[in-house]
N, C-alpha and C. Protein backbone atom coordinates (compact mmCIF):
# COMPACT_ATOMS: atom_id res chain seq x y z
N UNK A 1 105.92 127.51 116.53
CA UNK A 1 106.93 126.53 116.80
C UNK A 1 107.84 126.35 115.58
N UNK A 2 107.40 126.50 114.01
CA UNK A 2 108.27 126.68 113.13
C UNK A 2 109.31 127.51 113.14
N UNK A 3 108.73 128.52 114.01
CA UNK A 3 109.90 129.69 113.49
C UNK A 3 111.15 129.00 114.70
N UNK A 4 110.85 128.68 115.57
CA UNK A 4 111.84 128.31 117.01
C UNK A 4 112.34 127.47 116.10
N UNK A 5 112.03 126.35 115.35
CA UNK A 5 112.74 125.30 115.01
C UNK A 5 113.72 126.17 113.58
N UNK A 6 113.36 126.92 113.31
CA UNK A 6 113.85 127.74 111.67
C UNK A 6 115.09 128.61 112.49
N UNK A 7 114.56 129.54 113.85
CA UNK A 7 115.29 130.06 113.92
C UNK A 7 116.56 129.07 115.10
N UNK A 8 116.36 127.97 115.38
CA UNK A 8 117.44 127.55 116.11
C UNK A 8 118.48 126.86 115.16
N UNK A 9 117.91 126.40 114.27
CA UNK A 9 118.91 125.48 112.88
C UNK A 9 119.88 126.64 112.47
N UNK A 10 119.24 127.84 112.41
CA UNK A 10 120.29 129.14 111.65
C UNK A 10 121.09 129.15 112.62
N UNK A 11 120.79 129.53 113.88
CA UNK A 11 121.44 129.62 115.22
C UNK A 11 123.01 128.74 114.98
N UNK A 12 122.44 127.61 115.28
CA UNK A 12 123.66 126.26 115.07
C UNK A 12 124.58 126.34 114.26
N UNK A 13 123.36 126.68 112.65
CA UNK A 13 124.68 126.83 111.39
C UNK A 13 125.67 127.27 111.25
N UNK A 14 125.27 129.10 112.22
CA UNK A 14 126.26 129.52 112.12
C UNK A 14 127.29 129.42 112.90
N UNK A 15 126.97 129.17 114.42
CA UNK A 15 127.68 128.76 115.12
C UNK A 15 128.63 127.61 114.72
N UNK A 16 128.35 126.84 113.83
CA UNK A 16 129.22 125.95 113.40
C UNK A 16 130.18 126.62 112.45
N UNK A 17 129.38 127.17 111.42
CA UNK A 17 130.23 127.87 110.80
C UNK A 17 131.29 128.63 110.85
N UNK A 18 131.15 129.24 112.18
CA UNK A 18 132.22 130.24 112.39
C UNK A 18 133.54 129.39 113.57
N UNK A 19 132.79 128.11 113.93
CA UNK A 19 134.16 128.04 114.85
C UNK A 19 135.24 126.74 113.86
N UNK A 20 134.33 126.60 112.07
CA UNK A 20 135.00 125.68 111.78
C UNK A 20 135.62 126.82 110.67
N UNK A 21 135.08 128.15 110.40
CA UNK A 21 135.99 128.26 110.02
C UNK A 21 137.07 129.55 110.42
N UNK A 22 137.13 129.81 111.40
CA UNK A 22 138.01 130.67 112.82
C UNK A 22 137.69 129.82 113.80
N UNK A 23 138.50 129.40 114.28
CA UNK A 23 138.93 127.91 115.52
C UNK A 23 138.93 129.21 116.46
N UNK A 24 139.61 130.55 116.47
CA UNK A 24 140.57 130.92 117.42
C UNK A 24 138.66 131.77 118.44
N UNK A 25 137.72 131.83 117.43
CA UNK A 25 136.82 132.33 118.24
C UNK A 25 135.76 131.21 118.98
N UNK A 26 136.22 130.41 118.67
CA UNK A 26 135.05 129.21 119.44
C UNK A 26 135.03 129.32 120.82
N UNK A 27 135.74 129.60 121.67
CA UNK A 27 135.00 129.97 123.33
C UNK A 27 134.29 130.86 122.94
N UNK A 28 134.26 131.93 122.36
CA UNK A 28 133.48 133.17 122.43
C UNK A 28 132.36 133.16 121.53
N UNK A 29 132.05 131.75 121.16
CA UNK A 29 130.56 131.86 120.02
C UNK A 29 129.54 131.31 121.08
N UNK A 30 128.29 131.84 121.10
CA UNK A 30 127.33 131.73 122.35
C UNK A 30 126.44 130.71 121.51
N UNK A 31 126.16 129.60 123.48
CA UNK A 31 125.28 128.79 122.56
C UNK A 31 123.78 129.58 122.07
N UNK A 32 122.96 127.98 121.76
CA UNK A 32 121.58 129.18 121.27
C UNK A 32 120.64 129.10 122.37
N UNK A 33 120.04 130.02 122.33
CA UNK A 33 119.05 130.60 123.67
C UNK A 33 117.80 129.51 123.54
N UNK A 34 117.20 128.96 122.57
CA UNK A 34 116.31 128.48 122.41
C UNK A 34 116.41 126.75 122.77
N UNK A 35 115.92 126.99 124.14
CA UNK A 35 115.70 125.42 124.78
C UNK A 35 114.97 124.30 124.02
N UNK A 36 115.49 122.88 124.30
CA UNK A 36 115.04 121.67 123.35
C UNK A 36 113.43 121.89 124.28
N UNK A 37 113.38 122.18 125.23
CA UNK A 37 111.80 121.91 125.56
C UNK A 37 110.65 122.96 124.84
N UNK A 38 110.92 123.81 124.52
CA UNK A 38 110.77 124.98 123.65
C UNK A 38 110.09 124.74 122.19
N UNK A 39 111.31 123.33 121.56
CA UNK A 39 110.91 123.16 120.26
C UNK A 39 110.55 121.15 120.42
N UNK A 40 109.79 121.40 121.31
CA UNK A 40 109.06 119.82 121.38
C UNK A 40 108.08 119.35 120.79
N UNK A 41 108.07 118.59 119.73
CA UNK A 41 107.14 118.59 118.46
C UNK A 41 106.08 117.14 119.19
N UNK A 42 106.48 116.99 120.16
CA UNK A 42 105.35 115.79 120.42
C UNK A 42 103.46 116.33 120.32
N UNK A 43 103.20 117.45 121.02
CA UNK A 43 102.19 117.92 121.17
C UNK A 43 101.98 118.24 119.68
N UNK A 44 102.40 118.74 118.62
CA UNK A 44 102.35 118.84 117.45
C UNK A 44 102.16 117.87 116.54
N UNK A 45 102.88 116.82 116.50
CA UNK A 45 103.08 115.63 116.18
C UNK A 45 100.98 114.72 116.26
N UNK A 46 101.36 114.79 117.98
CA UNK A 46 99.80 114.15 118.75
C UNK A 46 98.64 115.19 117.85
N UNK A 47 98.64 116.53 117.61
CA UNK A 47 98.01 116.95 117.28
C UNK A 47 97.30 116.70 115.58
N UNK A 48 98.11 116.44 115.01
CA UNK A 48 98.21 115.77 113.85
C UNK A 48 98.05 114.49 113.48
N UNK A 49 98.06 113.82 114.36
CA UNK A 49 97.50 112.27 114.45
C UNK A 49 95.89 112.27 114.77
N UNK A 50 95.15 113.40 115.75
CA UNK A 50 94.20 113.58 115.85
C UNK A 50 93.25 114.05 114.89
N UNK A 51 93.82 115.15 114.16
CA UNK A 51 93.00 115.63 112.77
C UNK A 51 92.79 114.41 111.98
N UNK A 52 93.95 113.07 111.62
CA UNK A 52 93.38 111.88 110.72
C UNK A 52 93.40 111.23 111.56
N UNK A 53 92.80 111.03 112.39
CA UNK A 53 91.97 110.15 113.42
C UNK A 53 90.30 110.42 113.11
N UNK A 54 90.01 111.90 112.93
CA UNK A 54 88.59 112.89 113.51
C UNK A 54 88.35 112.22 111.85
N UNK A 55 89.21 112.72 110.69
CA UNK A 55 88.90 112.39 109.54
C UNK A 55 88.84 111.73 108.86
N UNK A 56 88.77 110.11 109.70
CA UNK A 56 88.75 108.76 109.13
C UNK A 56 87.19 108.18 109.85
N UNK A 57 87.27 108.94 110.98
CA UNK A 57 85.67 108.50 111.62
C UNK A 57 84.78 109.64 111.23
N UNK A 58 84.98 110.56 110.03
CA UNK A 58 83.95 111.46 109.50
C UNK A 58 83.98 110.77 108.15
N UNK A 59 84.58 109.76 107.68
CA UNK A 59 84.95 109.70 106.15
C UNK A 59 84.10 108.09 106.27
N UNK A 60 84.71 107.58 106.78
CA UNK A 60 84.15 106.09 106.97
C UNK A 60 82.95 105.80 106.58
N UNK A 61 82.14 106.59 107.03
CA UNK A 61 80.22 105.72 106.92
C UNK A 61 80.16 106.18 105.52
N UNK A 62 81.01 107.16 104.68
CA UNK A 62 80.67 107.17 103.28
C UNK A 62 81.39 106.15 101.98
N UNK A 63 81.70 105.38 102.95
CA UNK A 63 82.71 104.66 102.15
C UNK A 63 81.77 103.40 101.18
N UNK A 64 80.61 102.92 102.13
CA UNK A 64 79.93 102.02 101.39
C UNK A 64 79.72 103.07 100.07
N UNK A 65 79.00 104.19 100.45
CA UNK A 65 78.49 104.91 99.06
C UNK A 65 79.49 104.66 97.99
N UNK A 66 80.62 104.99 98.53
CA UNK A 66 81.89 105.18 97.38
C UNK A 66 81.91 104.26 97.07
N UNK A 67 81.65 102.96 97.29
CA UNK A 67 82.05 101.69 96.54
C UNK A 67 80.73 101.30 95.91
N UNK A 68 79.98 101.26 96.31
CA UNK A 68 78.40 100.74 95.45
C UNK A 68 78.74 102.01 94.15
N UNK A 69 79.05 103.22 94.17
CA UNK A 69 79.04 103.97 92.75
C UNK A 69 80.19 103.45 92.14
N UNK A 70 81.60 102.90 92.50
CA UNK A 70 82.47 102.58 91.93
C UNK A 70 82.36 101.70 91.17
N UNK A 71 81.74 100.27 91.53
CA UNK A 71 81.26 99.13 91.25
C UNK A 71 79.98 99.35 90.07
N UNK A 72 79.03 100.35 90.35
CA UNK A 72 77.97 100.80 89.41
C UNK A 72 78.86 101.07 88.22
N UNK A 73 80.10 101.91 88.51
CA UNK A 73 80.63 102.53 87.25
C UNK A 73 81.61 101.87 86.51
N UNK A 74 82.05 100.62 86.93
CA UNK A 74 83.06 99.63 86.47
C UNK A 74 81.89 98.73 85.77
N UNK A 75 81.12 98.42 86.17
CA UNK A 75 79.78 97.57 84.81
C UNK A 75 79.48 98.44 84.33
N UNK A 76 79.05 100.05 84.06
CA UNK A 76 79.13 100.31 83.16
C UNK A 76 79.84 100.48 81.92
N UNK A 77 81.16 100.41 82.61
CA UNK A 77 82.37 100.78 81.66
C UNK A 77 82.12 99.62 80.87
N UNK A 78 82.39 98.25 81.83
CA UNK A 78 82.55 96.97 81.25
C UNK A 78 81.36 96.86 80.38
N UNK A 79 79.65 97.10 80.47
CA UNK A 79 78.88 97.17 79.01
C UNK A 79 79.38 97.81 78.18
N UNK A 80 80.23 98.55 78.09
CA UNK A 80 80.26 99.34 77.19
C UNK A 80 81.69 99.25 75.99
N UNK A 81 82.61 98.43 77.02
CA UNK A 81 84.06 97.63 76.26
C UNK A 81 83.52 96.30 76.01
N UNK A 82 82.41 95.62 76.36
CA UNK A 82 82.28 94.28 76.42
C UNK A 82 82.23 94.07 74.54
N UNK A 83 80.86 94.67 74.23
CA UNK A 83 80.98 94.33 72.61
C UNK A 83 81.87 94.62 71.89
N UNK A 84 82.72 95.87 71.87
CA UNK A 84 84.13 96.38 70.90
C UNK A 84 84.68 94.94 70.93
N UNK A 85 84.71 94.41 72.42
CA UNK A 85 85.95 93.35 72.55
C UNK A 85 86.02 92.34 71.84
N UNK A 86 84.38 91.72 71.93
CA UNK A 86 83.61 90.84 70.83
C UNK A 86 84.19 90.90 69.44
N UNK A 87 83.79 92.56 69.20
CA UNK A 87 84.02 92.55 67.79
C UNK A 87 85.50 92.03 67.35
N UNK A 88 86.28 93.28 68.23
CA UNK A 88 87.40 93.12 67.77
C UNK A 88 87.85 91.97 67.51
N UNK A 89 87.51 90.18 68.58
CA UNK A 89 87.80 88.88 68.58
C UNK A 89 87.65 88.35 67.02
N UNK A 90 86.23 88.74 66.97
CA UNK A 90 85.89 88.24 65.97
C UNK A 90 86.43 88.67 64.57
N UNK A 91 86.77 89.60 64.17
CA UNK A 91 87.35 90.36 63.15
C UNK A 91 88.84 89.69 63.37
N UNK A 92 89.84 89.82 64.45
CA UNK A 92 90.99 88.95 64.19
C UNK A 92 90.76 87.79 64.08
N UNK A 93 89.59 86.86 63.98
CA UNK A 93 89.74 85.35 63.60
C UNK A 93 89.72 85.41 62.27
N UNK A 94 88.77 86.30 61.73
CA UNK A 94 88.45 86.19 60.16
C UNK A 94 89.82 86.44 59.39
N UNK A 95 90.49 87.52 59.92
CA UNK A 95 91.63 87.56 59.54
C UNK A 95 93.06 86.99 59.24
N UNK A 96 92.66 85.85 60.18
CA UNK A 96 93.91 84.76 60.94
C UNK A 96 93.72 83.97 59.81
C-alpha cells in the first residue's frame, strides 16, 4: 500500500507540474489510474491500533514489577545521597 500511495503522489506531481507549467497540454495529461479505494489506509490504520492494543495487555501485568524495582532503586539512590547531603549542610554552616 506504500508504494500505491508513493506511486500516486508522483503521479499528481507531475501531472500538476506539467499543466502548470504548459497550460496548452492539460486536456491531454491523464488522470492517475490508481483509485482512492485502492489507497485506503483505514484497515492499516485499525491494524496498528491493534498491535498497541495486544501490547499494552502483554505489558501491563509487568508493570507492578517495574515499579516495586523502581521504588527499590530510588531508596537506594536516596541512602546513598542522604549522608553527602548531611555533610555537605553541615560543612556550609561551619562556614557561614
Amino acid at each position: 500500500m506504500a508504494v500505491l500511495l508513493a506511486l500516486e503522489a508522483a503521479v499528481r506531481k507531475a501531472r500538476s507540474d506539467l499543466t502548470l507549467a504548459l497550460p496548452a497540454f492539460a486536456p491531454w495529461v491523464a488522470p492517475c489510474q490508481i483509485k482512492a479505494s485502492e489507497c485506503a489506509t483505514k484497515k492499516s490504520r485499525s491494524g496498528v491500533q491493534s498491535r498497541k492494543d495486544q501490547r499494552t495487555r502483554t505489558q501491563l501485568p509487568l508493570l507492578p514489577a517495574l515499579l516495586h524495582a523502581v521504588e527499590r532503586q530510588r531508596k537506594d539512590a536516596e541512602a546513598r545521597i542522604g549522608p553527602r547531603d548531611a555533610m555537605v549542610a553541615a560543612s556550609s554552616r561551619r562556614g557561614a
